[in-house]
N, C-alpha and C. Protein backbone atom coordinates (compact mmCIF):
# COMPACT_ATOMS: atom_id res chain seq x y z
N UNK A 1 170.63 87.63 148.26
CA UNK A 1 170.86 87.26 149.65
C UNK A 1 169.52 87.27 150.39
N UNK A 2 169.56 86.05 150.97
CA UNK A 2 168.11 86.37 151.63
C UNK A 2 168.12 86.68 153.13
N UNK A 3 166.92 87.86 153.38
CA UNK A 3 167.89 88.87 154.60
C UNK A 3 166.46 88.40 155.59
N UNK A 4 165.50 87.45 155.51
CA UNK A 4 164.42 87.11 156.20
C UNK A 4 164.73 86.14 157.57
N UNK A 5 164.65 86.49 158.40
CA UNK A 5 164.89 85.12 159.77
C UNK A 5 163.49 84.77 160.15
N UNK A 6 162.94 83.67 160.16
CA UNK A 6 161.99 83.54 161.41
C UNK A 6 162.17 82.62 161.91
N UNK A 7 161.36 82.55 163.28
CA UNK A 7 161.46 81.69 163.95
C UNK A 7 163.03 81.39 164.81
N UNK A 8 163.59 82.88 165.21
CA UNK A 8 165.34 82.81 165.46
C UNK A 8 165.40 83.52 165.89
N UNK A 9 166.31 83.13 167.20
CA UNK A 9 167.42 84.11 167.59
C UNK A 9 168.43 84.08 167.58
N UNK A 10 168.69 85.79 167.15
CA UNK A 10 170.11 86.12 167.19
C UNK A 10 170.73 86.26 168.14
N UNK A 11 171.95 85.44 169.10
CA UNK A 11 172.33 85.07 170.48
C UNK A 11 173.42 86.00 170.38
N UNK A 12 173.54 86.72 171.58
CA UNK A 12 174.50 87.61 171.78
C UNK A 12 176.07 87.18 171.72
N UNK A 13 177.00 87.64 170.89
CA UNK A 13 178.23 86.94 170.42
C UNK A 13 179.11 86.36 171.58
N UNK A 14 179.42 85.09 171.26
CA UNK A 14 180.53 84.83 172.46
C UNK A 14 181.59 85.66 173.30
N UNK A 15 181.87 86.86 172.13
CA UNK A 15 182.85 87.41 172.83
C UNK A 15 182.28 88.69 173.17
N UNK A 16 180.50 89.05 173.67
CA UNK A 16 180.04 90.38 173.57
C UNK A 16 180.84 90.30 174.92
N UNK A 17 181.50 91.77 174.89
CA UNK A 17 182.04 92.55 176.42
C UNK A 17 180.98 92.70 177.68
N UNK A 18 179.23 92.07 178.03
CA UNK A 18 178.55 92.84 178.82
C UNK A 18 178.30 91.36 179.14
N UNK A 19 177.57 91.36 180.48
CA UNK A 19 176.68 90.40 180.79
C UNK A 19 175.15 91.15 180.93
N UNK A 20 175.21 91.95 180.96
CA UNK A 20 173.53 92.51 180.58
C UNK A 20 173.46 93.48 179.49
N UNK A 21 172.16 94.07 179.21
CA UNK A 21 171.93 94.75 178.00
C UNK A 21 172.07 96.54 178.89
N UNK A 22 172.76 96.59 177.50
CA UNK A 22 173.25 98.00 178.02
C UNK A 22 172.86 98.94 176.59
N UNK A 23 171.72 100.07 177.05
CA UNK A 23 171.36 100.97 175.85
C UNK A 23 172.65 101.87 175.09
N UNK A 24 172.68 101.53 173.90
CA UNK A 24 173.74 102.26 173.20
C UNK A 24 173.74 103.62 173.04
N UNK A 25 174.74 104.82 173.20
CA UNK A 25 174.13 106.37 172.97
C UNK A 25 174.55 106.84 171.76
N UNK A 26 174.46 107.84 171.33
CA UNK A 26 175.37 108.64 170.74
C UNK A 26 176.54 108.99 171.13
N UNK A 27 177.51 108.81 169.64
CA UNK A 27 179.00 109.67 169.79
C UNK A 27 179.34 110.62 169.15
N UNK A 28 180.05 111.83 169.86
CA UNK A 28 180.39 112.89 169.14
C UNK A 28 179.05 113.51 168.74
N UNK A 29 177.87 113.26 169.56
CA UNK A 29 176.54 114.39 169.27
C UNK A 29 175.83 113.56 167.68
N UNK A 30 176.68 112.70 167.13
CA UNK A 30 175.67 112.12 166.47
C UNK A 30 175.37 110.19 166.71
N UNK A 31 174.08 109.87 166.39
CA UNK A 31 173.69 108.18 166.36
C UNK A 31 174.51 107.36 165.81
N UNK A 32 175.12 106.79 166.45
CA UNK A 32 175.47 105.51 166.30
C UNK A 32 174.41 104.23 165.33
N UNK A 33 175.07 103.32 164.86
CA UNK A 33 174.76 102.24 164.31
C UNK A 33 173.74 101.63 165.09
N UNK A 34 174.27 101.08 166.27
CA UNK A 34 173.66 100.39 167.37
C UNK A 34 172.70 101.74 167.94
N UNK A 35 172.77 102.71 168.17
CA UNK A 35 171.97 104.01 168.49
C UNK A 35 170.63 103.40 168.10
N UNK A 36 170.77 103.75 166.43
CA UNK A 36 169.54 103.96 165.96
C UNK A 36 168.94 102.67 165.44
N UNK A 37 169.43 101.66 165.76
CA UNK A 37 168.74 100.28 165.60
C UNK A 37 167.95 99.96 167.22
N UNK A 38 169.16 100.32 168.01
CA UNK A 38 168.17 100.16 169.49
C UNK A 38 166.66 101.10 169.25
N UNK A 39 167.13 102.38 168.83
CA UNK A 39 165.65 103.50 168.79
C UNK A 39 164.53 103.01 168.08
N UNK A 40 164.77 102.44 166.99
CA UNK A 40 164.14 101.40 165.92
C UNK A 40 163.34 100.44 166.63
N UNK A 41 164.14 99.13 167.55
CA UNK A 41 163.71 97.70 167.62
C UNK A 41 162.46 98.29 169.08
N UNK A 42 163.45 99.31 170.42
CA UNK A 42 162.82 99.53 171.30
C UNK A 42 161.18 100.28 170.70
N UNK A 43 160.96 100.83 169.88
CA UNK A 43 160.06 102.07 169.39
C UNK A 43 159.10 100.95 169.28
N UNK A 44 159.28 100.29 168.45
CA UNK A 44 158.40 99.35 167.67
C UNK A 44 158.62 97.97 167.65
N UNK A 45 158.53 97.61 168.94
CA UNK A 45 158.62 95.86 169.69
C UNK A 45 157.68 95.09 168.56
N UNK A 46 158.17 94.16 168.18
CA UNK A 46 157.67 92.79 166.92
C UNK A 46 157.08 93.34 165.98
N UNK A 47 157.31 95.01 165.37
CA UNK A 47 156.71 95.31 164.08
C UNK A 47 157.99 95.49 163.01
N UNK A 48 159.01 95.47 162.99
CA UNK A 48 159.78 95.46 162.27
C UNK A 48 160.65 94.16 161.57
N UNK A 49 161.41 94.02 160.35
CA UNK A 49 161.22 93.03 160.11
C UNK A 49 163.40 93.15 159.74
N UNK A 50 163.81 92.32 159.77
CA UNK A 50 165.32 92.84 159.32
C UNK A 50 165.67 93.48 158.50
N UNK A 51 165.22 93.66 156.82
CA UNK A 51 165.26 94.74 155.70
C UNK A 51 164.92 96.03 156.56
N UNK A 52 163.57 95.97 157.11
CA UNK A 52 163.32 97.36 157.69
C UNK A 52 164.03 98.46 158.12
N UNK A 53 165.04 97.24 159.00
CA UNK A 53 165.83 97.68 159.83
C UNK A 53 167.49 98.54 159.59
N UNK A 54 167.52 97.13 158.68
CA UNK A 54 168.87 97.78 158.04
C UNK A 54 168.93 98.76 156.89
N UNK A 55 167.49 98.84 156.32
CA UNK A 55 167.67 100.06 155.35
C UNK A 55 166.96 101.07 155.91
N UNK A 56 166.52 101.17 157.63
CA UNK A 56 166.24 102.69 158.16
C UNK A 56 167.68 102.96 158.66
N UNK A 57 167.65 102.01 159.36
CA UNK A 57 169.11 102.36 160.01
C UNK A 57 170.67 103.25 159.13
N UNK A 58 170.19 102.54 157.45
CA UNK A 58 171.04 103.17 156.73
C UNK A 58 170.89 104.58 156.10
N UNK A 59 168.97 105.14 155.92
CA UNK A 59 168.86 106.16 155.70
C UNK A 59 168.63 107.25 156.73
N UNK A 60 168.72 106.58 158.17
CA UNK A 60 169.44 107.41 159.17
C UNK A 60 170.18 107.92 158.97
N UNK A 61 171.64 107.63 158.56
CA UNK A 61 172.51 107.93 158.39
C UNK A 61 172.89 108.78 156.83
N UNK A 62 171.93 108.98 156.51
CA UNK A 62 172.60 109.75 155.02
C UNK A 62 171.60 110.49 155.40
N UNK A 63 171.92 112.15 154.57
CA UNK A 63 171.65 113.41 154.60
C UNK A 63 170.50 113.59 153.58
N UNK A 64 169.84 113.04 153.27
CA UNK A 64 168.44 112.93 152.18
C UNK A 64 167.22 113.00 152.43
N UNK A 65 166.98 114.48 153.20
CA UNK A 65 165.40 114.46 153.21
C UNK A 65 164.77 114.81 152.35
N UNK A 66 163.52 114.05 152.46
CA UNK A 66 162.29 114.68 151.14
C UNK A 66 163.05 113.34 150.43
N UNK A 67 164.06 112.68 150.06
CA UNK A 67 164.40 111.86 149.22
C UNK A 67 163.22 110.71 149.06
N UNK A 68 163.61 109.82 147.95
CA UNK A 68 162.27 109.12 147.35
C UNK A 68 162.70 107.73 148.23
N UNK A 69 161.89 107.50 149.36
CA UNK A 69 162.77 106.05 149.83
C UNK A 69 161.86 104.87 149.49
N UNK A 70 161.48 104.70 147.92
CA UNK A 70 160.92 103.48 147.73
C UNK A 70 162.13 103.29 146.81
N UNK A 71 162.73 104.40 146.21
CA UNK A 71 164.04 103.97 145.17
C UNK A 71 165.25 103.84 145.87
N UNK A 72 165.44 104.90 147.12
CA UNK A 72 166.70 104.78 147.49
C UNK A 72 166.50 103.15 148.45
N UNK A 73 165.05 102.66 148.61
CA UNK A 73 165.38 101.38 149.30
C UNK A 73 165.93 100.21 148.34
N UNK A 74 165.35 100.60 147.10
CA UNK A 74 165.87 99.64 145.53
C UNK A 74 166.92 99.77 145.78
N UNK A 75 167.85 100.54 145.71
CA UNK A 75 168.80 100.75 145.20
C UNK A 75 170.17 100.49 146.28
N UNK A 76 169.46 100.42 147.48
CA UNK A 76 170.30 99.61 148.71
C UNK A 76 170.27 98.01 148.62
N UNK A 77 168.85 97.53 148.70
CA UNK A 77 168.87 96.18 148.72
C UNK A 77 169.53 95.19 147.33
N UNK A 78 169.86 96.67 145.99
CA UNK A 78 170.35 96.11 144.77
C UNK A 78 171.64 95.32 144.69
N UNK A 79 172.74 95.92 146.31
CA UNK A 79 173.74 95.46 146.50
C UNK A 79 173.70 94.49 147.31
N UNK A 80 174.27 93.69 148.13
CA UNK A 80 174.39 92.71 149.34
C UNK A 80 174.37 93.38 150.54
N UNK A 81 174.08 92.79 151.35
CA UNK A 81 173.90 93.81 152.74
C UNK A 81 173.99 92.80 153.83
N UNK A 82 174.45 93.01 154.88
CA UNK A 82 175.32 91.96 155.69
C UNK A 82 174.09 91.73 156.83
N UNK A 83 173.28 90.95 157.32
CA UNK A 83 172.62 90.68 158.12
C UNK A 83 172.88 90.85 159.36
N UNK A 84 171.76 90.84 160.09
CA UNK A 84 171.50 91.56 161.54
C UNK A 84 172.62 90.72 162.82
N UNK A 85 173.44 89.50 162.21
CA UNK A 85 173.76 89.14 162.74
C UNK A 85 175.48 89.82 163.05
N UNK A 86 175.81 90.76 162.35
CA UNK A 86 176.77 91.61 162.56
C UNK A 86 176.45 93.01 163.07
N UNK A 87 175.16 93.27 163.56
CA UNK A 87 174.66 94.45 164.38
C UNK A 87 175.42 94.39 165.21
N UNK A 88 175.49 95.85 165.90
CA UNK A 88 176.45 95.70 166.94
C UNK A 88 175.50 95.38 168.59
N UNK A 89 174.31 95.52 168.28
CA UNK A 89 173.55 95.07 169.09
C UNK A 89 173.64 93.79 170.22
N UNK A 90 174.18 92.65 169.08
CA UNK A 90 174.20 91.52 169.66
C UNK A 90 175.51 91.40 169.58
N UNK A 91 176.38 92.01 169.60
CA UNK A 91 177.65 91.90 169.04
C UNK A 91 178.43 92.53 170.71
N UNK A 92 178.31 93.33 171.07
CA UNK A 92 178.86 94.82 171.91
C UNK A 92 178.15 94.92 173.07
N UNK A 93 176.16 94.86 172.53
CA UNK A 93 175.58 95.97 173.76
C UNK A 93 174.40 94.79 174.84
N UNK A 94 174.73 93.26 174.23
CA UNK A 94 174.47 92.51 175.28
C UNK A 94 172.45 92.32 174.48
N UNK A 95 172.30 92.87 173.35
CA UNK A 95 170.84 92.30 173.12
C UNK A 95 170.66 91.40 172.19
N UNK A 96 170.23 90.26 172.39
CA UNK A 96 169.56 88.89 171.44
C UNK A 96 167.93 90.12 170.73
N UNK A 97 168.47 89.19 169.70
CA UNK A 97 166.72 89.70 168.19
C UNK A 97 166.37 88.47 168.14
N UNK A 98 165.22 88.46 169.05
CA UNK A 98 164.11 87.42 168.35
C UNK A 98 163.31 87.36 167.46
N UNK A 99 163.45 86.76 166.23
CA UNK A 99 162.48 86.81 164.99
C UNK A 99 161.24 86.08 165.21
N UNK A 100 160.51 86.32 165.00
CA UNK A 100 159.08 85.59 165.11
C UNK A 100 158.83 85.03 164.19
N UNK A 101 157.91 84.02 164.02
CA UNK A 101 157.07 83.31 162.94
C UNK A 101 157.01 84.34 161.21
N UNK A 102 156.81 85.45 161.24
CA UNK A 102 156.85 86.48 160.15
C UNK A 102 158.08 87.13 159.98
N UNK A 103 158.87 87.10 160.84
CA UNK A 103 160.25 87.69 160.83
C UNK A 103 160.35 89.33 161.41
N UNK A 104 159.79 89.22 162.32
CA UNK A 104 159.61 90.88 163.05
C UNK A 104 160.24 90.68 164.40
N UNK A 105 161.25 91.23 164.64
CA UNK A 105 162.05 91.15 165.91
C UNK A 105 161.68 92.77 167.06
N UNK A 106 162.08 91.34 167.89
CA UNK A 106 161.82 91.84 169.22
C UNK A 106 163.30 91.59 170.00
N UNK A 107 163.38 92.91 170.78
CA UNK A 107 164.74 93.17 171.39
C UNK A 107 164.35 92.31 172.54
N UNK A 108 165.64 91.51 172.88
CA UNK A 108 165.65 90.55 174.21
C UNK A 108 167.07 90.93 174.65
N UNK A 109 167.05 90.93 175.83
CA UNK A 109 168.19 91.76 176.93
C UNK A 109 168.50 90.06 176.94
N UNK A 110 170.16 90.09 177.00
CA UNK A 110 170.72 88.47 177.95
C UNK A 110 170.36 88.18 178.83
N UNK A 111 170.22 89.26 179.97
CA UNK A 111 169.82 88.80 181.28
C UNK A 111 168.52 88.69 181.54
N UNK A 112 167.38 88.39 180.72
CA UNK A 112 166.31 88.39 180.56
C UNK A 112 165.62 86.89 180.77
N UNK A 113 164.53 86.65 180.88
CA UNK A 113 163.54 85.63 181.06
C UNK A 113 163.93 85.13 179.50
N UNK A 114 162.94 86.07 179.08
CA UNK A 114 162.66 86.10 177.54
C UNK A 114 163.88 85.60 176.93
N UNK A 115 165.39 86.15 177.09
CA UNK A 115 166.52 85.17 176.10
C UNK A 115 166.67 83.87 176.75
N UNK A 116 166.81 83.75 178.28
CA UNK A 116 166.68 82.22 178.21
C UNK A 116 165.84 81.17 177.56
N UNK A 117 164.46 81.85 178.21
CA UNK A 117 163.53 80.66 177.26
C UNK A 117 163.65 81.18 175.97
N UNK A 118 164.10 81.87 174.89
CA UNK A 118 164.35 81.41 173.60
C UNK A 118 165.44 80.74 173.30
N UNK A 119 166.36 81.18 174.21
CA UNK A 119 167.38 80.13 173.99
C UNK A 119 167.34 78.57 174.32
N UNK A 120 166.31 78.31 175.00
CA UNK A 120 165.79 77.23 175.53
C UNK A 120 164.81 76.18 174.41
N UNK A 121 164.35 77.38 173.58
CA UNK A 121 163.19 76.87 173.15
C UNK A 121 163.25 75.78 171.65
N UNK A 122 163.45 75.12 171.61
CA UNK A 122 163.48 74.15 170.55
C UNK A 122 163.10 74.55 169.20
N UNK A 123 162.04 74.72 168.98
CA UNK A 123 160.95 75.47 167.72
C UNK A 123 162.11 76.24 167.17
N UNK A 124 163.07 77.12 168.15
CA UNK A 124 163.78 78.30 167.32
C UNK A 124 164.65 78.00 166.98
N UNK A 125 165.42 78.26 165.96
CA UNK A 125 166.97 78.45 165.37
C UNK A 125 167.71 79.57 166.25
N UNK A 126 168.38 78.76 166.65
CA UNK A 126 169.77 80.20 167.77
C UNK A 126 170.95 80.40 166.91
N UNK A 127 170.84 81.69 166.33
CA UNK A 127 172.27 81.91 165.52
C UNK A 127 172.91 82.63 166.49
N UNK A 128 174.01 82.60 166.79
CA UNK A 128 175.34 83.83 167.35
C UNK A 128 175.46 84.56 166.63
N UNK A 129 175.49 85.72 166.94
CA UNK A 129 176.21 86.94 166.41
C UNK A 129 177.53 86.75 166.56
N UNK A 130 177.98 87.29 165.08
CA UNK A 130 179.32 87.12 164.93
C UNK A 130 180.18 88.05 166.19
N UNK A 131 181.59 87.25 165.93
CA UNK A 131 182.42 87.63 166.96
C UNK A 131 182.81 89.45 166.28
N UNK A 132 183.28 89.64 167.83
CA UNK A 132 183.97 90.82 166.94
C UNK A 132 185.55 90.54 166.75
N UNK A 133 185.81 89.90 167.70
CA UNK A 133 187.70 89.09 167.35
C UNK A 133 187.69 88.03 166.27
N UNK A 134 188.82 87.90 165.72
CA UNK A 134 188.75 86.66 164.67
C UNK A 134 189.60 85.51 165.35
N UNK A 135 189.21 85.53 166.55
CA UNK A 135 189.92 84.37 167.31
C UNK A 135 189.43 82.84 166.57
């Protein structure tokens, strides 16, 4: 599967619930999905790349420190892994991922300059984030 975008944005889903970008928190005292991808994309504006993302975001979530993460990243990307376009980011919390020319995204709020003119912008591929209804 090839998990590389450039030159794209990911457009906030038709059916996201927000008209602006709204920071995701923690539930129940621990990170969320969307949590720790916002902590991720906000931390490090156009240095991250979608693999990055989805295999920190996944060893966020598992209990493995000191673990070896050049194998446990093998051994994630060995299976299929569903692209950024089912984040709940663009899905829920109202933020478009702009991929750049190299494929390093940058968080863009809807109500932003920045998502219009990419959504505007010709050069780019505009994917939607999937719905979360199967209307």
């Amino acid at each position: 599967m090839d998990l590389d975008y450039v030159d794209t944005l990911i457009a906030v889903a038709p059916d996201c619930p927000v008209d602006h970008a709204v920071v995701p928190t923690p539930r129940g005292g621990k990170p969320t999905v969307a949590a720790i991808q916002y902590e991720l994309l906000s931390g490090a504006p156009g240095r991250l790349t979608q693999p990055d993302v989805l295999f920190r975001t996944w060893l966020a979530r598992q209990d493995a420190p000191g673990a070896d993460e050049e194998r446990l990243r093998a051994d994630f990307f060995a299976k299929p892994q569903a692209c950024l376009r089912s984040s709940p980011l663009p899905k829920k919390y109202g933020w478009g991922l702009l991929f750049d020319h190299a494929g390093r995204i940058t968080l863009c709020p809807v109500e932003s300059d920045l998502y219009a003119r990419a959504r505007a912008d010709a050069s780019l591929t505009v994917r939607p984030a999937l719905r979360s209804s199967r209307r």
